[in-house]
N, C-alpha and C. Protein backbone atom coordinates (compact mmCIF):
# COMPACT_ATOMS: atom_id res chain seq x y z
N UNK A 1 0.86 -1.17 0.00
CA UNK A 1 0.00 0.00 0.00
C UNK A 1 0.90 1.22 0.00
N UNK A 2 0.70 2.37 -1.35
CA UNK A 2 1.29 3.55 -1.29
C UNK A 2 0.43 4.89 -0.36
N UNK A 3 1.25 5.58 0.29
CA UNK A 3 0.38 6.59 0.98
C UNK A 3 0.35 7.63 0.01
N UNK A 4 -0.22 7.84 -0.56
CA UNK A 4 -0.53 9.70 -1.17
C UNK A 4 -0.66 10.08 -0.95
N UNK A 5 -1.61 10.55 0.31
CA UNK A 5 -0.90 11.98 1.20
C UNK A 5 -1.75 11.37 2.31
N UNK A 6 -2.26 12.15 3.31
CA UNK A 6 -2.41 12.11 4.49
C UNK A 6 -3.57 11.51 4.34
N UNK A 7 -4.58 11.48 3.57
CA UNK A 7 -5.67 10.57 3.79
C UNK A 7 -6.05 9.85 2.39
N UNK A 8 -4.91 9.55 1.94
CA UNK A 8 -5.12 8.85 0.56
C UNK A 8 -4.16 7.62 0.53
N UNK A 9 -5.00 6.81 -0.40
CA UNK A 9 -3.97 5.20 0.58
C UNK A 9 -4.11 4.71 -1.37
N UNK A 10 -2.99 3.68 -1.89
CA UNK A 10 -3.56 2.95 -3.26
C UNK A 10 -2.86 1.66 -3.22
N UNK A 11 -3.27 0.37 -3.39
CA UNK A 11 -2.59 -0.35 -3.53
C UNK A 11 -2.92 -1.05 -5.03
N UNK A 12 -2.01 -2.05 -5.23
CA UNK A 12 -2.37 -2.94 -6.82
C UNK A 12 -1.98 -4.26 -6.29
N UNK A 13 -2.38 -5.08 -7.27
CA UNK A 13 -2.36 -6.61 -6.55
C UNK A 13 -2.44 -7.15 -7.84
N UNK A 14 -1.57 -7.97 -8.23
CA UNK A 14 -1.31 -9.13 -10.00
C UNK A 14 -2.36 -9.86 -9.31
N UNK A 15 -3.78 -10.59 -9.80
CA UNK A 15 -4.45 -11.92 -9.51
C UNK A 15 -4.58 -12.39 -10.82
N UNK A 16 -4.02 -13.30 -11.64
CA UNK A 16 -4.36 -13.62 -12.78
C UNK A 16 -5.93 -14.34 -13.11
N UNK A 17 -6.15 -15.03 -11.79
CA UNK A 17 -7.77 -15.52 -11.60
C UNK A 17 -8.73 -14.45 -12.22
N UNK A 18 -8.29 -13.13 -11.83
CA UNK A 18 -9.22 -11.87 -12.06
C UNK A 18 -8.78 -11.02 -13.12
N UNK A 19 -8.16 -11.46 -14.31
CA UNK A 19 -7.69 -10.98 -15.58
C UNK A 19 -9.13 -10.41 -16.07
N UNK A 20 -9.25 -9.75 -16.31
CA UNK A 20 -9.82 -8.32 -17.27
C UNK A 20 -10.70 -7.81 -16.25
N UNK A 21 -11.21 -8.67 -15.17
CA UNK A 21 -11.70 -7.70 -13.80
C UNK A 21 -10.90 -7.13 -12.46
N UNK A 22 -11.57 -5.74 -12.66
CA UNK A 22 -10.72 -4.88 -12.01
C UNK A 22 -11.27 -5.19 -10.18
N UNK A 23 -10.41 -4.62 -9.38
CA UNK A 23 -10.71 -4.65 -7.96
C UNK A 23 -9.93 -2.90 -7.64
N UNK A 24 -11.50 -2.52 -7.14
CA UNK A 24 -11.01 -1.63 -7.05
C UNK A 24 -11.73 -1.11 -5.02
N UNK A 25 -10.33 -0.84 -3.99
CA UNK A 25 -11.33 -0.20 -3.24
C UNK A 25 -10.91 1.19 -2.67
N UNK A 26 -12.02 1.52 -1.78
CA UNK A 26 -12.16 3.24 -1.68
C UNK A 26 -12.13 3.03 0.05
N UNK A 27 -10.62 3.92 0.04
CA UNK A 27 -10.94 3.87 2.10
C UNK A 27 -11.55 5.37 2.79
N UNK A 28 -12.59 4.83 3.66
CA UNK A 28 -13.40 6.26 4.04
C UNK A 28 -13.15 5.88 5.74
N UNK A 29 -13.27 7.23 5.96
CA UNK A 29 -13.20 7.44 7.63
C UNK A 29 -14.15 6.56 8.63
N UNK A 30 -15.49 6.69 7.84
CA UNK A 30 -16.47 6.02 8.55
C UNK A 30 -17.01 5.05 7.53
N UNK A 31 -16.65 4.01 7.32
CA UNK A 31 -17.22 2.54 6.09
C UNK A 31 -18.52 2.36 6.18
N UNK A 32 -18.73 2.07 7.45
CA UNK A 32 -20.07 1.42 7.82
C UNK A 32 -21.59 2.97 7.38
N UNK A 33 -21.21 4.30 7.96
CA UNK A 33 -22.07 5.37 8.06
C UNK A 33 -22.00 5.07 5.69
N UNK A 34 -21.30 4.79 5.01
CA UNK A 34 -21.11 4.99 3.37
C UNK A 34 -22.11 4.38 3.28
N UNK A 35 -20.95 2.70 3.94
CA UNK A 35 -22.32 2.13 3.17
C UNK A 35 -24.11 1.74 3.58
N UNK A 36 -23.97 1.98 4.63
CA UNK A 36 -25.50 2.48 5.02
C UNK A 36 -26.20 3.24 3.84
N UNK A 37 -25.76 4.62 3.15
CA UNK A 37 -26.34 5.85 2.45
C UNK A 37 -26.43 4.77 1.47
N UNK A 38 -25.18 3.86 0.95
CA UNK A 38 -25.28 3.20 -0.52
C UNK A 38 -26.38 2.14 -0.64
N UNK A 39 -26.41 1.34 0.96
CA UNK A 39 -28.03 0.64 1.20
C UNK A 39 -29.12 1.09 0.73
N UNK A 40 -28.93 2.61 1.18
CA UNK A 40 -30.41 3.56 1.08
C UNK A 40 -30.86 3.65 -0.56
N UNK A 41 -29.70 3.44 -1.55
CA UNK A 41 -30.26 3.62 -2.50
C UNK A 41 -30.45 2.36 -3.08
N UNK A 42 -30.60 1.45 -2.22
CA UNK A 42 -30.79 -0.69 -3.06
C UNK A 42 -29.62 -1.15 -3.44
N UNK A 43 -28.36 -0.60 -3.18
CA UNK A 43 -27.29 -1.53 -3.25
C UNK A 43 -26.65 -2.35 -1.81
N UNK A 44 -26.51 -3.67 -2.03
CA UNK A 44 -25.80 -3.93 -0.85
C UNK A 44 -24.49 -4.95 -1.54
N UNK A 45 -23.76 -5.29 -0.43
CA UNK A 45 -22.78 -5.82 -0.84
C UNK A 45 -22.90 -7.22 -0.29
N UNK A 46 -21.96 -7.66 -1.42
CA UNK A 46 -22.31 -9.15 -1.59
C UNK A 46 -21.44 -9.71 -0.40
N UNK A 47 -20.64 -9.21 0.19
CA UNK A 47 -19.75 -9.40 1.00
C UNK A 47 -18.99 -8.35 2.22
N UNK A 48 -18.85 -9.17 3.25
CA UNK A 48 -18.40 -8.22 4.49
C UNK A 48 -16.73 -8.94 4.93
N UNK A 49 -15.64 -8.25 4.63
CA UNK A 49 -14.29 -8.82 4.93
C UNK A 49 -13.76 -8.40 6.25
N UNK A 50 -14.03 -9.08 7.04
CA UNK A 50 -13.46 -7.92 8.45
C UNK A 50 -11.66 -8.99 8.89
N UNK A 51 -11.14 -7.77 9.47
CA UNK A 51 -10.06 -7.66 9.61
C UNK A 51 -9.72 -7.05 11.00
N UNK A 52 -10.16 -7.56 11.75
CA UNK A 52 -10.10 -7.35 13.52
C UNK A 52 -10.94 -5.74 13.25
N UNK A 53 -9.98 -4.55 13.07
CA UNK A 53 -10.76 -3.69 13.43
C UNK A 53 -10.70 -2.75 11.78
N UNK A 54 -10.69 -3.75 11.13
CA UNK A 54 -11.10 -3.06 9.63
C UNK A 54 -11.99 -3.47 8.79
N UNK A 55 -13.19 -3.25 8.28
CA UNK A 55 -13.87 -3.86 7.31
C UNK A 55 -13.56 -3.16 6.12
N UNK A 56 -13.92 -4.90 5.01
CA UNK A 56 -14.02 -4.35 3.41
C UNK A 56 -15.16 -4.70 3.24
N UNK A 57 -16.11 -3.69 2.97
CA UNK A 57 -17.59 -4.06 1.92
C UNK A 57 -17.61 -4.24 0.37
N UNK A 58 -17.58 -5.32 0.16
CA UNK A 58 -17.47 -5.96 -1.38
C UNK A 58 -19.18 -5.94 -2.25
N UNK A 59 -18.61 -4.65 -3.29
CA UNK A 59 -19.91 -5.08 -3.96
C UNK A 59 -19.34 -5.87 -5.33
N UNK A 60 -20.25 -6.12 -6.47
CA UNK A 60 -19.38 -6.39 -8.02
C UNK A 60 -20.71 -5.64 -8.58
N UNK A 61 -20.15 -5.33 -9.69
CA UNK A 61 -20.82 -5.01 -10.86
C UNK A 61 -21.23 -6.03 -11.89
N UNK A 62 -22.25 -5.21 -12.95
CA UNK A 62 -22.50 -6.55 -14.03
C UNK A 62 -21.26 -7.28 -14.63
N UNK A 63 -20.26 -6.36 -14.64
CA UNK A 63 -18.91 -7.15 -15.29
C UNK A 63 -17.98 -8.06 -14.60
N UNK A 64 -18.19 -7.45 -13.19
CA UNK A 64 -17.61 -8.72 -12.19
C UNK A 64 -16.33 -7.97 -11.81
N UNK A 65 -16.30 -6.71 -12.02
CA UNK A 65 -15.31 -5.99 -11.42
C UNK A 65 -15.44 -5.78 -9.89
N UNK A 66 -14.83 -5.39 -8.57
CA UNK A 66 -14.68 -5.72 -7.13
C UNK A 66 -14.85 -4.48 -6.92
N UNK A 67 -15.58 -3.50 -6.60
CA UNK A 67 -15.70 -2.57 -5.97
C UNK A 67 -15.50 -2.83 -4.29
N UNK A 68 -15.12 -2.05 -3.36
CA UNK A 68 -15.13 -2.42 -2.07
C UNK A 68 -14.85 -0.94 -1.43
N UNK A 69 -15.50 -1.00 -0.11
CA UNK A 69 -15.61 -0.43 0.88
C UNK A 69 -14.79 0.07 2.15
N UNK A 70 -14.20 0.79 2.41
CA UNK A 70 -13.18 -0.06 3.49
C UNK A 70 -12.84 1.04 4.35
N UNK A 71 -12.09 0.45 5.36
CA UNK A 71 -11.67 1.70 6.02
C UNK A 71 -12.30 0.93 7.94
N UNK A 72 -11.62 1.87 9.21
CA UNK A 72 -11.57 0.94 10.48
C UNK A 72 -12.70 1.64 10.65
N UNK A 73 -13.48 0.41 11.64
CA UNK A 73 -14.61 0.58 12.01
C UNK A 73 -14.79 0.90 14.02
N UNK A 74 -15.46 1.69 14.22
CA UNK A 74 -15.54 2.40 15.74
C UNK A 74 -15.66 0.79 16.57
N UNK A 75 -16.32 0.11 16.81
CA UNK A 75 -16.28 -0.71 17.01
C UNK A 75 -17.03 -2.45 16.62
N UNK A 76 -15.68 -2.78 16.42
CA UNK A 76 -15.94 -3.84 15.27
C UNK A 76 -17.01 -4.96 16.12
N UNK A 77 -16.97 -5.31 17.72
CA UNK A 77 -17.67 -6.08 18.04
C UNK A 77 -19.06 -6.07 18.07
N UNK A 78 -19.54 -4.91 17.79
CA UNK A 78 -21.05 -4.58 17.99
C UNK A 78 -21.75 -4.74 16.51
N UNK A 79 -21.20 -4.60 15.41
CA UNK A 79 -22.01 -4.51 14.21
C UNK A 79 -21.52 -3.78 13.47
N UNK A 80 -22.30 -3.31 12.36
CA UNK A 80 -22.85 -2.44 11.36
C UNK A 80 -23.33 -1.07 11.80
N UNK A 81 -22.76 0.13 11.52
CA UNK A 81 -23.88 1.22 11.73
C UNK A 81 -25.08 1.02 10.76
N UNK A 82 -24.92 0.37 10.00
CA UNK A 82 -26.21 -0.13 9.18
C UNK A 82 -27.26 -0.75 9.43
N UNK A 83 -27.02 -1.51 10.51
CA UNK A 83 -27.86 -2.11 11.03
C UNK A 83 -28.37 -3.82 10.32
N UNK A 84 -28.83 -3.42 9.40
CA UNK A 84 -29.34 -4.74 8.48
C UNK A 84 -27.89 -5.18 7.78
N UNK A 85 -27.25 -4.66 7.21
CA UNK A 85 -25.64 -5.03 6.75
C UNK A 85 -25.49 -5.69 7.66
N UNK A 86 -25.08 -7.16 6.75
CA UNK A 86 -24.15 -8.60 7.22
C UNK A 86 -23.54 -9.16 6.68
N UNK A 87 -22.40 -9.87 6.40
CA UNK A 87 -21.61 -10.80 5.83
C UNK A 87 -22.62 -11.75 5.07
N UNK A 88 -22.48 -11.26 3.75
CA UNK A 88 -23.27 -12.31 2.93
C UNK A 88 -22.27 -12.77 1.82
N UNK A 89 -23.29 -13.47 1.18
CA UNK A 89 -22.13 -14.36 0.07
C UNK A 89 -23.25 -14.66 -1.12
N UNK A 90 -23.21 -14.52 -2.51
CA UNK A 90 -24.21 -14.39 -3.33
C UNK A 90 -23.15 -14.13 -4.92
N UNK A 91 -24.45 -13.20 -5.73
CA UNK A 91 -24.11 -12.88 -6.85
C UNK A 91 -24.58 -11.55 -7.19
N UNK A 92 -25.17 -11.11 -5.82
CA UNK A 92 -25.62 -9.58 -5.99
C UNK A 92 -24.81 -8.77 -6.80
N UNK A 93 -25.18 -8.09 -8.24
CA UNK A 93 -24.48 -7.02 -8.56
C UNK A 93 -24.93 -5.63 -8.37
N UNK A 94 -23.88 -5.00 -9.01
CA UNK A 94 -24.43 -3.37 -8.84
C UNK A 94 -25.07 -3.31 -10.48
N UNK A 95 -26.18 -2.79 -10.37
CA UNK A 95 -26.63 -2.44 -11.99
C UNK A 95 -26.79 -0.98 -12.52
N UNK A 96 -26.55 -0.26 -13.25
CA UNK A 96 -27.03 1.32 -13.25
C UNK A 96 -28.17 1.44 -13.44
């Protein structure tokens, strides 16, 4: 992971499994308060990656590209500020 400045983070990763789909994620201060708003509009993610005190919210698109969520969460033992957001596993995409 490169730092770009004080609140900008980028990493890249070779997966040949995932040749012509991209993974792309976005780190925000508060993950859980995002993706709540992104709930609000009928997207959820197909997936919840937690990492002691970091979550990644994984959505995909119709193409199967990795959008994700991310960034440390206030406290990881209690939940979701979302409330209904859970670790799921599916084929949910994002559609425009």
């Amino acid at each position: 992971m490169w730092r770009l400045a004080d609140d900008c983070h980028v990493y890249i990763i070779k997966d040949l499994d995932r040749a012509g789909g991209a993974v792309i994620m976005i780190w925000f201060d508060d993950p859980t308060s995002e993706v709540a708003r992104i709930a609000a509009r009928g997207l959820e993610p197909v997936d919840v990656e937690k990492h002691d005190g970091v979550w990644k919210y994984v959505f995909h698109d119709a193409d199967g590209n990795e959008i994700g969520i991310g960034g440390e969460v206030a406290s990881p033992h209690l939940g979701t500020a979302a409330g209904s957001l859970r670790s799921v596993s599916g084929d949910a995409r994002i559609r425009p």
